[in-house]
Protein backbone atom coordinates (compact mmCIF):
# COMPACT_ATOMS: atom_id res chain seq x y z
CA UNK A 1 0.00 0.00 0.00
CA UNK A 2 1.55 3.25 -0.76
CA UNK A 3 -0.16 6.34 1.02
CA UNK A 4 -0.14 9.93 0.41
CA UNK A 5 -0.50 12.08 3.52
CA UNK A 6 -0.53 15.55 2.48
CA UNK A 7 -3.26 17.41 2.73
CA UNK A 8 -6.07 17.48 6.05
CA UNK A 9 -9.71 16.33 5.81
CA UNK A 10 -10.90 15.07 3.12
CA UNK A 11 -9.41 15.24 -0.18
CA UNK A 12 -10.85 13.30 -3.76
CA UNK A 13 -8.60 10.71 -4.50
CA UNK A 14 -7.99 12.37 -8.00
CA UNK A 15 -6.63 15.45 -6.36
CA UNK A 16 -4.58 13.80 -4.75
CA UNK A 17 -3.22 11.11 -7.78
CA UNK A 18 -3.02 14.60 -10.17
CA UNK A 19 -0.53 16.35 -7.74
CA UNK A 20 1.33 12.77 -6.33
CA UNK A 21 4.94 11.51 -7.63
CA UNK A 22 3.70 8.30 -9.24
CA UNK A 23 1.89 10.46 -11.55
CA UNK A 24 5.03 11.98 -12.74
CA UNK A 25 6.60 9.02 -12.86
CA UNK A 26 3.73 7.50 -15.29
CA UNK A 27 4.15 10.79 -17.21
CA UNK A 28 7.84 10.52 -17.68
CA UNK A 29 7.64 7.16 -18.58
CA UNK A 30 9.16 5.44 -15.46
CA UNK A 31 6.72 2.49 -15.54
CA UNK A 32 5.03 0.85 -18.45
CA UNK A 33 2.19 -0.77 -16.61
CA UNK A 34 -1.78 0.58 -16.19
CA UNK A 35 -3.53 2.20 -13.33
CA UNK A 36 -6.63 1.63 -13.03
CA UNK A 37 -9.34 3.92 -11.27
CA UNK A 38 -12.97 5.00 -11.48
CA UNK A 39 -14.66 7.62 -13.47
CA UNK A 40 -13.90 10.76 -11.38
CA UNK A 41 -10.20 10.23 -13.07
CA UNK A 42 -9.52 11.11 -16.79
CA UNK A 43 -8.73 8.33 -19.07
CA UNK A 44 -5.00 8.47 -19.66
CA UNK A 45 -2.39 6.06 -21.47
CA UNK A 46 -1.35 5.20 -18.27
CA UNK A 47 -4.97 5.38 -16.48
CA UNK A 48 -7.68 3.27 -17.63
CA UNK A 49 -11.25 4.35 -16.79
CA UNK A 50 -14.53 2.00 -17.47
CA UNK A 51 -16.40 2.89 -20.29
CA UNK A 52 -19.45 4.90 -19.15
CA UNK A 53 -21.61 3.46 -22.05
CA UNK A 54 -20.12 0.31 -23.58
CA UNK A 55 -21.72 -0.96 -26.82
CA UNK A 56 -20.34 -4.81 -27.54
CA UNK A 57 -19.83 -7.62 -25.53
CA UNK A 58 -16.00 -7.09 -25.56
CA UNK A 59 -16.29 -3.16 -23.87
CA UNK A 60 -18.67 -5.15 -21.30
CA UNK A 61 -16.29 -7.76 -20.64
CA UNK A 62 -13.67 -5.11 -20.30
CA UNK A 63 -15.91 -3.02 -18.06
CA UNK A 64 -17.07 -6.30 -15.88
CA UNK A 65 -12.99 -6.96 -15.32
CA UNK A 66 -12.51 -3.53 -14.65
CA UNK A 67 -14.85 -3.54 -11.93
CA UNK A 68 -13.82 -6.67 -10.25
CA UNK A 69 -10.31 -5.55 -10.10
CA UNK A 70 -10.88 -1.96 -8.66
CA UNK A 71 -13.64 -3.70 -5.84
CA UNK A 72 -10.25 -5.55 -4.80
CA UNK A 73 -8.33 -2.55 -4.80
CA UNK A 74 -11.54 -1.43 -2.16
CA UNK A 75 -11.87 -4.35 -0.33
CA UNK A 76 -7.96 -3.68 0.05
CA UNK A 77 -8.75 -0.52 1.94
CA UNK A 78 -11.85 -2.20 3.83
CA UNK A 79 -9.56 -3.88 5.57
CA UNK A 80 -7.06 -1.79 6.47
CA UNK A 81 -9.63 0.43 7.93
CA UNK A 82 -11.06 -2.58 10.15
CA UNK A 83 -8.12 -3.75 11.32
CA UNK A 84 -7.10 0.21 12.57
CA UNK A 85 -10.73 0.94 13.41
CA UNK A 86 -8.78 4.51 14.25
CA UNK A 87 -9.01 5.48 10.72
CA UNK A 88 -13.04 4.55 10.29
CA UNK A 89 -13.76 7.00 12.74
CA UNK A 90 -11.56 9.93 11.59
CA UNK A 91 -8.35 11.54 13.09
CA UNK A 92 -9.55 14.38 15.68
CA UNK A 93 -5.49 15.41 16.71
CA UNK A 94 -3.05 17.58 15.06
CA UNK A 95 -2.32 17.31 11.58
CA UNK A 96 1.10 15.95 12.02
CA UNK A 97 -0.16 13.39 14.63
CA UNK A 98 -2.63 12.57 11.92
CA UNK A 99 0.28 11.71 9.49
CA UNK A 100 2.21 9.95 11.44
CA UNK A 101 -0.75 7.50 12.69
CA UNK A 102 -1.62 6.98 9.43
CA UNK A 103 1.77 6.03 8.05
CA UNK A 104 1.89 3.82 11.03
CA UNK A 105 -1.16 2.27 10.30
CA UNK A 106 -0.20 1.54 6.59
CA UNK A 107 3.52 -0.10 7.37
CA UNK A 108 1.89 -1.91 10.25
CA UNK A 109 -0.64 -3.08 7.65
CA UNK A 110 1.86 -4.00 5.03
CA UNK A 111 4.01 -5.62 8.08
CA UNK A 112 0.83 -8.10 8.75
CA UNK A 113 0.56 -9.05 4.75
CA UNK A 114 4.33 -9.55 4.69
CA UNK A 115 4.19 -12.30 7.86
CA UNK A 116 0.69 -13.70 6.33
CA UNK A 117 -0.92 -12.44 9.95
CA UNK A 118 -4.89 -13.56 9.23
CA UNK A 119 -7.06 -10.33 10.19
CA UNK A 120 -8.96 -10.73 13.46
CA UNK A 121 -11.85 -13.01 13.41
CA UNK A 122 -14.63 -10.14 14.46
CA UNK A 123 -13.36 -7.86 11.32
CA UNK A 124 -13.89 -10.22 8.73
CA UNK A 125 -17.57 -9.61 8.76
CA UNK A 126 -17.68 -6.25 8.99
CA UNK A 127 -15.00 -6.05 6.02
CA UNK A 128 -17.38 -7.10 3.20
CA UNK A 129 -20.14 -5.07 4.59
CA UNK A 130 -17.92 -2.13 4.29
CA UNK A 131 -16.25 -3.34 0.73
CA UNK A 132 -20.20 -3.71 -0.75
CA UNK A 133 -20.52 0.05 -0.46
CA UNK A 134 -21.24 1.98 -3.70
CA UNK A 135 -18.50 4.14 -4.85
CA UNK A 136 -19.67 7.73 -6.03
CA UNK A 137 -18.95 8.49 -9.23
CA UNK A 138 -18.46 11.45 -11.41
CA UNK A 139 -17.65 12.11 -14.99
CA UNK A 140 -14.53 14.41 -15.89
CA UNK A 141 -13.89 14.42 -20.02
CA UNK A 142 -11.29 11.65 -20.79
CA UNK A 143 -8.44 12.34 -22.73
CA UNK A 144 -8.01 11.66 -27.03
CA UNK A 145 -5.21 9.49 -26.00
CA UNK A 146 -5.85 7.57 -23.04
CA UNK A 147 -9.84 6.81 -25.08
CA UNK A 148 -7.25 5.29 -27.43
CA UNK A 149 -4.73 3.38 -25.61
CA UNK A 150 -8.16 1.92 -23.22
CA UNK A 151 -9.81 1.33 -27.19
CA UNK A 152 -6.52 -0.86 -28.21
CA UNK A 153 -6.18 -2.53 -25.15
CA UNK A 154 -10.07 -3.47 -25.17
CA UNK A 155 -9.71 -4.60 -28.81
CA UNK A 156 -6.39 -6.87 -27.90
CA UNK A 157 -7.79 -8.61 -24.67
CA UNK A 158 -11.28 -8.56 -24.88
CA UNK A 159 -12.28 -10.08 -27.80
């Protein structure tokens, strides 16, 4: 899990992905694989978006496989927020207290995943009750490009 603690309250997750250093790494060409996320991103080369209105059975396909793999990425942070129940309720300290809990939380999180450490029997239930929740979505105008990077790599493994 890599974690951005910047900015205080609550931020959109696009905010923070437009003004983050993995973006500029995508940008510069530092990785060649693909991000997904949802459709309050724009569609880049780099970051694949589900097709608001798909037409044939291979942009549904593509759409259905999108969603499945982003609900892991959810049921990724599900978790991490039941087993620190500290960051379901929200951080009511100083900003830099904030952080810092929050970094804890996340290397103390990837600590548990490393040594296989099963998450506490009473969270598991609560885990996909929280990872079933609908994410809100808004539309921002994709890019030229990334519409036709997403088009090509619909048309190569969807079909």
């Amino acid at each position: 899990m890599d974690i951005v603690t910047r900015w205080r309250g609550s931020v959109h997750d696009s905010r923070i992905f437009r003004e983050c250093r993995l973006k500029q790494r995508f940008e510069a060409g530092a990785f060649s694989g693909i991000l997904l996320g949802d459709s309050g991103y724009p569609c880049t080369p780099y970051l694949f978006t589900p097709l608001l209105n798909p037409t044939t059975p291979q942009e549904e396909r593509y759409n259905r496989s999108h969603i499945h793999t982003r609900n892991t990425v959810e049921r990724c942070f599900g978790l991490w927020k039941q087993r620190f129940r500290c960051l379901l309720r929200g951080m009511f300290r100083d900003i830099e207290t904030a952080k810092k809990t929050i970094v804890a939380c996340a290397v103390l999180h990837n600590m548990a995943i490393d040594m296989r450490e099963d998450v506490f029997s009473g969270e598991r239930d609560s885990i996909e009750q929280y990872s079933s929740e609908p994410i809100v979505q808004r539309y921002i105008a994709p890019s030229i490009r990334g519409n036709i990077r997403r088009r090509q790599f619909i048309e190569t493994h969807f079909q």
